[in-house]
C-alpha atoms as a PDB file:
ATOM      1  CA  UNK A   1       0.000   0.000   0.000  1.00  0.00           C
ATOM      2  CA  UNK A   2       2.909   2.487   0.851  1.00  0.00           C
ATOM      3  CA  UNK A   3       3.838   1.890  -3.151  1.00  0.00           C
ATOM      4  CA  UNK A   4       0.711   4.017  -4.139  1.00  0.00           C
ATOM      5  CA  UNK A   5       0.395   6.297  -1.138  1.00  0.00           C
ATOM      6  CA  UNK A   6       3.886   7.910  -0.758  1.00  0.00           C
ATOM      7  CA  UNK A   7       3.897   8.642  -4.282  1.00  0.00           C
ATOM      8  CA  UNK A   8       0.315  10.240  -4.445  1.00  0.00           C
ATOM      9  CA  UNK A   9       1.462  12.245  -0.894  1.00  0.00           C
ATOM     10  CA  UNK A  10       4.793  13.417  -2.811  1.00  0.00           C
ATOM     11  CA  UNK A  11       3.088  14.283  -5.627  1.00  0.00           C
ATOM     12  CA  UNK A  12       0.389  16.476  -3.979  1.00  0.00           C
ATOM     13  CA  UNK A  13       2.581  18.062  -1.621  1.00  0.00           C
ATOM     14  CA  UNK A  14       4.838  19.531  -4.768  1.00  0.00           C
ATOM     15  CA  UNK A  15       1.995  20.137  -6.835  1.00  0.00           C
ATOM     16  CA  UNK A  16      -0.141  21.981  -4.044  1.00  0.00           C
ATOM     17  CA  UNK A  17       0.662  23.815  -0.820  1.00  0.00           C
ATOM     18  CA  UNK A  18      -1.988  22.023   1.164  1.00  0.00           C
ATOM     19  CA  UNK A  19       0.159  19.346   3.561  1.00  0.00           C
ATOM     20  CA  UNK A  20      -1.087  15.437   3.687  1.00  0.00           C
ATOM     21  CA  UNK A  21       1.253  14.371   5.964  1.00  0.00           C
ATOM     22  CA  UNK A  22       3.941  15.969   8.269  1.00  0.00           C
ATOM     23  CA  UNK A  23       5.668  12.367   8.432  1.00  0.00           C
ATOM     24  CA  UNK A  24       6.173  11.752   4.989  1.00  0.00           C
ATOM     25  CA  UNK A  25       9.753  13.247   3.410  1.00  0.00           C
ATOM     26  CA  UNK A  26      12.802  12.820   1.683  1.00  0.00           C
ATOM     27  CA  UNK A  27      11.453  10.772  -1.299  1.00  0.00           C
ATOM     28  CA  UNK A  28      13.823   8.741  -2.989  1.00  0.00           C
ATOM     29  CA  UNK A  29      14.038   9.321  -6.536  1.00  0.00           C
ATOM     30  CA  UNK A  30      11.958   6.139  -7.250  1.00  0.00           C
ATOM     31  CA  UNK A  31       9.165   7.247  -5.598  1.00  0.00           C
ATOM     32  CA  UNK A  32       9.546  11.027  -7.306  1.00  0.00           C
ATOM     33  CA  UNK A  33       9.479   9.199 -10.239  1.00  0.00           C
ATOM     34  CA  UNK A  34       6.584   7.103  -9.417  1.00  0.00           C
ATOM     35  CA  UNK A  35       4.566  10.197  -8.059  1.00  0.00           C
ATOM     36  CA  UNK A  36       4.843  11.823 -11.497  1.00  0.00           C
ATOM     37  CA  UNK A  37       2.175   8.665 -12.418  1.00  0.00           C
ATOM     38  CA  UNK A  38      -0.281  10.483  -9.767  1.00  0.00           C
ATOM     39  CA  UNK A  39      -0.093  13.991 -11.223  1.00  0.00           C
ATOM     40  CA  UNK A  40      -3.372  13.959 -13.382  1.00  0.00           C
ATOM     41  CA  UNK A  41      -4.908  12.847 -10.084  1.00  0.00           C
ATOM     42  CA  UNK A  42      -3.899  15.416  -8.076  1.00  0.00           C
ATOM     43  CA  UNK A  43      -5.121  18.140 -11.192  1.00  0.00           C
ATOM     44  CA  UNK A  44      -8.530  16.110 -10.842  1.00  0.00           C
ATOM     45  CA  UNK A  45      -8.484  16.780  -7.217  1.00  0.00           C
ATOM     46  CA  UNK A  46      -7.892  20.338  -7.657  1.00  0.00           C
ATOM     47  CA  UNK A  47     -10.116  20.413 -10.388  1.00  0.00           C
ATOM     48  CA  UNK A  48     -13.038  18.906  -8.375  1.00  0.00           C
ATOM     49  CA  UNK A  49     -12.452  22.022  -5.697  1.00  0.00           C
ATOM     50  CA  UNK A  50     -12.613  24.186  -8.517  1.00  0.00           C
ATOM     51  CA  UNK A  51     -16.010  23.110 -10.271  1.00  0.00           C
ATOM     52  CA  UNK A  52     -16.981  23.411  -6.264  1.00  0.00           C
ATOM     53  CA  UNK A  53     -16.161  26.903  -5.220  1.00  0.00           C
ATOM     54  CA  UNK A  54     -17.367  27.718  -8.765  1.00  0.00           C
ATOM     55  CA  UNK A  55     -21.256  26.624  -7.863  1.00  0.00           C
ATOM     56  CA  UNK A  56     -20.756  28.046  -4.617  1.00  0.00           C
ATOM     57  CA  UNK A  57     -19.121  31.124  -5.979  1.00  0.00           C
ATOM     58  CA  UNK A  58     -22.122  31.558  -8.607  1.00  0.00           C
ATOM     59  CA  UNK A  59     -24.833  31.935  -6.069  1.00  0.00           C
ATOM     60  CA  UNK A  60     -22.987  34.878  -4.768  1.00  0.00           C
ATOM     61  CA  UNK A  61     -21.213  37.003  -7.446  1.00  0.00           C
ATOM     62  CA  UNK A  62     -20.917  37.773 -10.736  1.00  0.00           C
ATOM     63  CA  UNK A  63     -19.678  35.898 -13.511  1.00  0.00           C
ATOM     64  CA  UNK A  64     -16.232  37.813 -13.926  1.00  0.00           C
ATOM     65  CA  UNK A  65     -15.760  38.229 -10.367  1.00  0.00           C
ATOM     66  CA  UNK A  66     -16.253  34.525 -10.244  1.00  0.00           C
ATOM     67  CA  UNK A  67     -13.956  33.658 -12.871  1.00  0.00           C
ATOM     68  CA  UNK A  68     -11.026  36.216 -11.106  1.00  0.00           C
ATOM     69  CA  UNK A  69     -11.610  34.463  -7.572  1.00  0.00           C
ATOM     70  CA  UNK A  70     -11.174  30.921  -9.216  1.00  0.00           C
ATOM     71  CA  UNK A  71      -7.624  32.230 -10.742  1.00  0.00           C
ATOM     72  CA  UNK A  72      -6.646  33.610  -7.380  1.00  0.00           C
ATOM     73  CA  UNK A  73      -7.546  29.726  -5.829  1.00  0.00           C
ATOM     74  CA  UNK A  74      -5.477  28.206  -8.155  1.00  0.00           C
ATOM     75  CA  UNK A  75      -2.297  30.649  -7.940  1.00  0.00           C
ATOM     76  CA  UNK A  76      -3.099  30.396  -4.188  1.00  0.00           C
ATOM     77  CA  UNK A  77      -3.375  26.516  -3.902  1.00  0.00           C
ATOM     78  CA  UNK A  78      -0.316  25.632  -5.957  1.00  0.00           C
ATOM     79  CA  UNK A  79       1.818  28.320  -4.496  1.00  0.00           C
ATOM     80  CA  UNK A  80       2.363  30.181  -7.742  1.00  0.00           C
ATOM     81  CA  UNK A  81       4.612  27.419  -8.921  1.00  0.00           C
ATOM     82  CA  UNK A  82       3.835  27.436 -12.278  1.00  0.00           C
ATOM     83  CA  UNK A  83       3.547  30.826 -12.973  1.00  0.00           C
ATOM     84  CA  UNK A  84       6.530  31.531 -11.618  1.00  0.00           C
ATOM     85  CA  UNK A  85       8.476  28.861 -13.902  1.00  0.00           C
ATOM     86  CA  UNK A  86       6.629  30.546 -17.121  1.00  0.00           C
ATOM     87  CA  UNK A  87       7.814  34.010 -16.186  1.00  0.00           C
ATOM     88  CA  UNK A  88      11.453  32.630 -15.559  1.00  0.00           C
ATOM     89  CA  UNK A  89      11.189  30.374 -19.065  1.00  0.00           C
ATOM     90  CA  UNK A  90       9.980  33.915 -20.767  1.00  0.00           C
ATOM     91  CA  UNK A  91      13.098  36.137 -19.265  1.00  0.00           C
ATOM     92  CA  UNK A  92      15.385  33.094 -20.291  1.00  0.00           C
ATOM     93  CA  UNK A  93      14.008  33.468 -23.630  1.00  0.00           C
ATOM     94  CA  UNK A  94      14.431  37.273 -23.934  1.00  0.00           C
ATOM     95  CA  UNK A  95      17.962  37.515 -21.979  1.00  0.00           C
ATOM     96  CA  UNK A  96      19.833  34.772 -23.677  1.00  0.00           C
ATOM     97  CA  UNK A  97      21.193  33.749 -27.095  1.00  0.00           C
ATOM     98  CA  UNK A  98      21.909  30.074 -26.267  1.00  0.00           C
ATOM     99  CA  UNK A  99      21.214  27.756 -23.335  1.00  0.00           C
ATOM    100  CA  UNK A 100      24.400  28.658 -21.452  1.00  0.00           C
ATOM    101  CA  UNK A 101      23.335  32.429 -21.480  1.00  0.00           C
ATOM    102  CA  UNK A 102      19.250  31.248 -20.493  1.00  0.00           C
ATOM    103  CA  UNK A 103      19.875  29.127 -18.076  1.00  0.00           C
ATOM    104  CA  UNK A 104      21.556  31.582 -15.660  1.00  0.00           C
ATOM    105  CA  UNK A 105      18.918  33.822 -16.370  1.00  0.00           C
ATOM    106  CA  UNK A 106      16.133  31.527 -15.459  1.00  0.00           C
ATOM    107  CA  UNK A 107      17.703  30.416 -11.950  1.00  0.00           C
ATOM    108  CA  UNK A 108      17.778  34.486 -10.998  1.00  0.00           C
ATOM    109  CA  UNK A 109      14.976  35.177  -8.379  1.00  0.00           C
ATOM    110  CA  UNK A 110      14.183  38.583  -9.700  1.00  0.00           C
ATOM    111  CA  UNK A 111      11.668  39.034 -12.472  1.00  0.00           C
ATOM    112  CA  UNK A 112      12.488  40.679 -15.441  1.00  0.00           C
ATOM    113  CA  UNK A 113      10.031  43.052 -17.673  1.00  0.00           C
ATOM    114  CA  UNK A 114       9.499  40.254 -20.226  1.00  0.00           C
ATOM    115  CA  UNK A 115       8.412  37.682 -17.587  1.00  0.00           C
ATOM    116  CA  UNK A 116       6.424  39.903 -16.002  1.00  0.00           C
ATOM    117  CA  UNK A 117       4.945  41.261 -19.102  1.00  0.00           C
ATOM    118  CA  UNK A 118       4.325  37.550 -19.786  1.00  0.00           C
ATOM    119  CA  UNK A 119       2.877  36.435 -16.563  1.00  0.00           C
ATOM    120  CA  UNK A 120       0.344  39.579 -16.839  1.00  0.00           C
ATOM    121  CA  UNK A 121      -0.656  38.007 -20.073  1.00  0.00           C
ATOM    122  CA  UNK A 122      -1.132  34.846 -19.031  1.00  0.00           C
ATOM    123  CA  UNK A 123      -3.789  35.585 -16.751  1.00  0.00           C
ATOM    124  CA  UNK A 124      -5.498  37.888 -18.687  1.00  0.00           C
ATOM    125  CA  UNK A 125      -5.516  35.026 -21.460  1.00  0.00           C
ATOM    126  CA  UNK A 126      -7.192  32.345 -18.650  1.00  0.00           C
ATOM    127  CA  UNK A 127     -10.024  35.114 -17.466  1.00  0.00           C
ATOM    128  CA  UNK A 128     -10.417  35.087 -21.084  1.00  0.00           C
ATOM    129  CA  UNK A 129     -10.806  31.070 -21.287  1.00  0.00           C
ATOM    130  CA  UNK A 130     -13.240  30.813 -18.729  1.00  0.00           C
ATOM    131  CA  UNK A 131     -15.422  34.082 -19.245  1.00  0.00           C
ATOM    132  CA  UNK A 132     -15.722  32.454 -22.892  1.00  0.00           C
ATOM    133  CA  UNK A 133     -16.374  28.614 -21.465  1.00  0.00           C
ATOM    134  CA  UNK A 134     -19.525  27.885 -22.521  1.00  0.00           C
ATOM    135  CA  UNK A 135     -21.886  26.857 -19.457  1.00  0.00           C
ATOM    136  CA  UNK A 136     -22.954  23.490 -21.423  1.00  0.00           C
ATOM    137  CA  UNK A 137     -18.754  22.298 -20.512  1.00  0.00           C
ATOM    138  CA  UNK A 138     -18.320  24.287 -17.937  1.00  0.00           C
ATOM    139  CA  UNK A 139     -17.945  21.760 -15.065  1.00  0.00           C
ATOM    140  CA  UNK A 140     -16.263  19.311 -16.908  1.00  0.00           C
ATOM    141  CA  UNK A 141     -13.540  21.692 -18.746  1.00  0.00           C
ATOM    142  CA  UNK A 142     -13.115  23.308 -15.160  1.00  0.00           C
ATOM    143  CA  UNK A 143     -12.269  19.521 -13.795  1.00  0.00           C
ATOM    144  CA  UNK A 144     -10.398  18.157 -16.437  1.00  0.00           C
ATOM    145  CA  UNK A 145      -8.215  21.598 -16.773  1.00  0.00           C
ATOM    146  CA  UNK A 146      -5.862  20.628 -14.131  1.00  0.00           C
ATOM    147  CA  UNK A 147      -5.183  17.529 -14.862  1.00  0.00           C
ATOM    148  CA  UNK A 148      -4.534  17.760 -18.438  1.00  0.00           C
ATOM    149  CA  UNK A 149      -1.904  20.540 -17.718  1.00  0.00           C
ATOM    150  CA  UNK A 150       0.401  18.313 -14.967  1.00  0.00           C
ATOM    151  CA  UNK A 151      -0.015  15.538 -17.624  1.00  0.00           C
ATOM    152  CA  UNK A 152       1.748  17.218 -20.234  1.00  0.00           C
ATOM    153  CA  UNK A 153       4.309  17.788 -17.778  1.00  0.00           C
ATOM    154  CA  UNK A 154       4.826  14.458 -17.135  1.00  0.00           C
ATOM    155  CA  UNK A 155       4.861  13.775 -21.179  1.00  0.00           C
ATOM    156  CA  UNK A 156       7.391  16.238 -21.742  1.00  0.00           C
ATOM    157  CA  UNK A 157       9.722  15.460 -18.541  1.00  0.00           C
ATOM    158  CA  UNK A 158       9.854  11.853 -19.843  1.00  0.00           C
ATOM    159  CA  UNK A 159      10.598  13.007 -23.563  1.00  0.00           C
ATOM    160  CA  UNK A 160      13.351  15.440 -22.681  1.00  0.00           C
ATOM    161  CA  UNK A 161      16.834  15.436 -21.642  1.00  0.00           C
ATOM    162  CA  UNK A 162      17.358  17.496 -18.011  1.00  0.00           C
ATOM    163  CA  UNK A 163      19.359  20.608 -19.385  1.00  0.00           C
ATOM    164  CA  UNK A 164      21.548  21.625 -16.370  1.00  0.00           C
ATOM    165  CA  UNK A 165      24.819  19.532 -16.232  1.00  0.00           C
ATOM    166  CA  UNK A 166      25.337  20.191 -12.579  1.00  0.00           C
ATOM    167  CA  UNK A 167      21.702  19.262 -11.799  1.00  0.00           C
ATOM    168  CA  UNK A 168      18.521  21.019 -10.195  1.00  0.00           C
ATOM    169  CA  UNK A 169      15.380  20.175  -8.842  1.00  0.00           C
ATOM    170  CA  UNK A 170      13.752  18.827 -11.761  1.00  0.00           C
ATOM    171  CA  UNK A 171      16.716  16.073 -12.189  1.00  0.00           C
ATOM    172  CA  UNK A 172      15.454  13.869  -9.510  1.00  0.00           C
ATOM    173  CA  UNK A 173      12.289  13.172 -10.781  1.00  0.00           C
ATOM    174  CA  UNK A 174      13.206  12.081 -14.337  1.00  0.00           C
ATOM    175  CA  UNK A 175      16.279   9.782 -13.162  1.00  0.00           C
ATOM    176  CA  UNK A 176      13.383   6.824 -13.133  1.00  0.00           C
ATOM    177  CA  UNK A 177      10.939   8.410 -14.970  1.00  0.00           C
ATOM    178  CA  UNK A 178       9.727   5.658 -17.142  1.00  0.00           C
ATOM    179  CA  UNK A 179       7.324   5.286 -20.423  1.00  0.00           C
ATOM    180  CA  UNK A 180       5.122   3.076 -17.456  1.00  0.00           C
ATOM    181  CA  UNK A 181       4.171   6.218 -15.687  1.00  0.00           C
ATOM    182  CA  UNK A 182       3.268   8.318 -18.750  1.00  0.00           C
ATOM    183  CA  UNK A 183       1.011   5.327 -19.617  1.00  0.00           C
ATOM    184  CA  UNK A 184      -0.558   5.204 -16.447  1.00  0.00           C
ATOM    185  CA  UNK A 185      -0.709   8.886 -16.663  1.00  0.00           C
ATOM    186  CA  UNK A 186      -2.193   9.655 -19.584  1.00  0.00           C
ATOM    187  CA  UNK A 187      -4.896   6.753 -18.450  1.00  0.00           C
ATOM    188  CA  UNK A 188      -6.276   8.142 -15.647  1.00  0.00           C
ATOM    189  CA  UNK A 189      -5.892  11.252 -18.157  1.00  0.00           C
ATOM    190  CA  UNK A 190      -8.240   9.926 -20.583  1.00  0.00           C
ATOM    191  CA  UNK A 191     -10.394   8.484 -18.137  1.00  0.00           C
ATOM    192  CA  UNK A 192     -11.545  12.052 -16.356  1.00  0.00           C
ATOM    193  CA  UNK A 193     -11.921  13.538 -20.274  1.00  0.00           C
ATOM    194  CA  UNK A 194     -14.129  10.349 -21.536  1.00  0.00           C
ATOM    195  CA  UNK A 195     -16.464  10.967 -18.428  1.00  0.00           C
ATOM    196  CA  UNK A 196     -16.925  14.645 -19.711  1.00  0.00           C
ATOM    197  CA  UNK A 197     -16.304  14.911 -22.829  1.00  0.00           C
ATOM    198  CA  UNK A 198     -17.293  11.565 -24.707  1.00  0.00           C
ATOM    199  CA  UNK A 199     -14.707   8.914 -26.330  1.00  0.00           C
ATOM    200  CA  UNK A 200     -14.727  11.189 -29.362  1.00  0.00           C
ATOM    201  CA  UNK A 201     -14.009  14.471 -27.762  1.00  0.00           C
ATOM    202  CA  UNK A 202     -11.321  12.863 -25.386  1.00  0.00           C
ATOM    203  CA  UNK A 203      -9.461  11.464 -28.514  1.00  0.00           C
ATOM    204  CA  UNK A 204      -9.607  15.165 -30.095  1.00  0.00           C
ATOM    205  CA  UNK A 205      -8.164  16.645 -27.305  1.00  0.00           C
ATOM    206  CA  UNK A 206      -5.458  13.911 -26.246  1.00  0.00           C
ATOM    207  CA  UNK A 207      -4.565  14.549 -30.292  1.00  0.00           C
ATOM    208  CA  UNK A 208      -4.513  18.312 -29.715  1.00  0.00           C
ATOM    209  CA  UNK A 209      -2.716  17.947 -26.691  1.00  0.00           C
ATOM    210  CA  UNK A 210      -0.267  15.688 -27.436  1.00  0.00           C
ATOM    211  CA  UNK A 211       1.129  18.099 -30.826  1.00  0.00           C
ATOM    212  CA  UNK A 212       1.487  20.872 -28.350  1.00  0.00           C
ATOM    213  CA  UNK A 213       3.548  18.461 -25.885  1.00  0.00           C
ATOM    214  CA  UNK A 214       5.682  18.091 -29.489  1.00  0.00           C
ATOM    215  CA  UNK A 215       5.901  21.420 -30.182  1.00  0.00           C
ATOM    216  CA  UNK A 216       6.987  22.578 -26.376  1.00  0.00           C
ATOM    217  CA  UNK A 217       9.531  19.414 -26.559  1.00  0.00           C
ATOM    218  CA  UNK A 218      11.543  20.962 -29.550  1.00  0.00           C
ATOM    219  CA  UNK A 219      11.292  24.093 -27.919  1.00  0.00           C
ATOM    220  CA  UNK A 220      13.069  23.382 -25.103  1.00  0.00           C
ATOM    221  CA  UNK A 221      15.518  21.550 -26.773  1.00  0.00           C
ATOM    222  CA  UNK A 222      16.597  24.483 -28.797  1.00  0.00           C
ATOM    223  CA  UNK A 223      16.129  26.583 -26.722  1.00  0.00           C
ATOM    224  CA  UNK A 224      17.811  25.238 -23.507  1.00  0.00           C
ATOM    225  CA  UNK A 225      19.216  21.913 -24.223  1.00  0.00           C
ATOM    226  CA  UNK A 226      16.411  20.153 -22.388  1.00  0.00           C
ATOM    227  CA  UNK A 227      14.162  20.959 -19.870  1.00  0.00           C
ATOM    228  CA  UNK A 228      14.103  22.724 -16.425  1.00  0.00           C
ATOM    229  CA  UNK A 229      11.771  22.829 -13.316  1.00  0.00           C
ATOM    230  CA  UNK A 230      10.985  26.283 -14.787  1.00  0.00           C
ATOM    231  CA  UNK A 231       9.769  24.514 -17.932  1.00  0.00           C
ATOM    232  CA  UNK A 232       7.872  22.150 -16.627  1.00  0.00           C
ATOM    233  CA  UNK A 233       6.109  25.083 -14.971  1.00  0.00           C
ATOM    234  CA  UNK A 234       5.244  27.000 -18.544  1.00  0.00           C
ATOM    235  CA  UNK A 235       4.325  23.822 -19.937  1.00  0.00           C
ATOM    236  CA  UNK A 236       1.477  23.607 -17.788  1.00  0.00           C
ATOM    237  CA  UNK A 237       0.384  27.000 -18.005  1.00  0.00           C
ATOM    238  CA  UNK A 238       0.394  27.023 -21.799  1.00  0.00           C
ATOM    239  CA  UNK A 239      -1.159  23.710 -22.016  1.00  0.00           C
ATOM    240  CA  UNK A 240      -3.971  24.799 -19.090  1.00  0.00           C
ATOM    241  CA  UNK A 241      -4.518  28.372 -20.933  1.00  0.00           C
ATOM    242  CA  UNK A 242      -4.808  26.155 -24.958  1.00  0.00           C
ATOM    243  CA  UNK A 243      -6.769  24.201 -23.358  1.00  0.00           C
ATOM    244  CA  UNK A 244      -9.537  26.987 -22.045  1.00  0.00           C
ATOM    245  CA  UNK A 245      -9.294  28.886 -25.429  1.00  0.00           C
ATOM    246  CA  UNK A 246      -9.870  26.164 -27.854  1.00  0.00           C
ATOM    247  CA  UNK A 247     -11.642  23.504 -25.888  1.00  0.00           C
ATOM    248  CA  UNK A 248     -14.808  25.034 -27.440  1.00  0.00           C
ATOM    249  CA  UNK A 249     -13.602  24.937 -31.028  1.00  0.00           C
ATOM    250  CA  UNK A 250     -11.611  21.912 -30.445  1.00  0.00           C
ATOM    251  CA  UNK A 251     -15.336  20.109 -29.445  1.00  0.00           C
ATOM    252  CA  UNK A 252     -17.411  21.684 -32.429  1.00  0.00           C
ATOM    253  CA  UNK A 253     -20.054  23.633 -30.027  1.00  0.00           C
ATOM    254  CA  UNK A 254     -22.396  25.968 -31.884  1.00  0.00           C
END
């Protein structure tokens, strides 16, 4: 039983900032590994407690000031994690010519103009997503937009090299990530779409998802040799923020 609970615990405590356990720590890199399996549970998880405060929300305000107080949860619940890794991937982009000049750049704890610039964006882009949701997917985009987001971080940590010779805090994970847990992944993955979205609209976006994973692969690779924690981060805020703007076209709704 510890095999499938100290991963899930690992993974929830790095992808959220809400503690399971105080007893639990220092993983071994197996089980970091192993816990990258459980991610598309956890973004379930935090997707159910966002299709929750969003009914409960609804009887109280607003659309828009819904849709702001849902992005604040998120940013809130997973520490600002991943928006933080998108605005460091966008000043590594900007300040550098080649991996050895971005990769300083990105490990720097101040923001620069083109990260923040970026990170602005970004959440201008997601109120734009979910003021344009239509109500008829609502609850299931708003559960399965989690998940699909730390899945393509799995998917692209297991296709990728770890860029930093001297290590970081990504490189732990992928020493035993294995094709096994982007399998199981992308399972439970496909599971949580079919339930909302139907076997045909789960294969579209899986499709859809999976030539952005591509795409965000060769990036990195050119751009910084491999990937970083701070990737990881953008990937799931570009894949999360796709995913709200064309989930509607994607689907065919009138």
């Amino acid at each position: 039983m510890g095999t499938l609970v100290r991963p899930f615990i690992f993974a929830w405590h790095f992808l959220t900032g809400i503690p399971l356990s105080r007893a639990l720590h220092e993983p071994t890199a197996v089980e970091l590994a192993r816990s990258m399996a459980w991610y598309p549970v956890v973004g379930f998880l935090i997707g159910g407690g966002l299709v929750l405060a969003d009914m409960g929300l609804s009887k109280l305000f607003i659309p828009t000031v819904v849709n702001v107080i849902l992005i604040v949860l998120v940013v809130v619940l997973t520490r600002g994690l991943h928006q933080d890794g998108l605005a460091d991937t966008l000043d590594g982009l900007a300040g550098g010519k080649t991996p050895a000049e971005r990769l300083p750049i990105m490990r720097d704890p101040r923001i620069g103009a083109i990260g923040a610039t970026g990170l602005v964006l970004s959440l201008l882009l997601r109120y734009a997503g979910l003021m344009a949701l239509p109500q008829a997917i609502r609850v299931p985009a708003l559960l399965c937009l989690p998940a699909i987001g730390r899945w393509a971080m799995v998917t692209v940590a297991w296709a990728s090299p770890y860029a930093r010779a001297e290590g970081g805090l990504a490189a732990s994970f992928l020493t035993h990530l294995s094709w096994h847990h982007v399998v199981v992944s992308t399972a439970i993955l496909a599971a949580g779409l079919g339930w909302g979205f139907g076997l045909l609209g789960t294969l579209v976006i899986l499709l859809a998802g999976a030539m952005v994973v591509c795409a965000l692969w060769a990036g990195f690779r050119a751009w910084f040799g491999g990937i970083t924690g701070d990737t990881l981060g953008a990937t799931n805020e570009v894949i999360e923020i796709l995913f709200l703007l064309l989930i509607p076209s994607l689907l065919l709704l009138p």
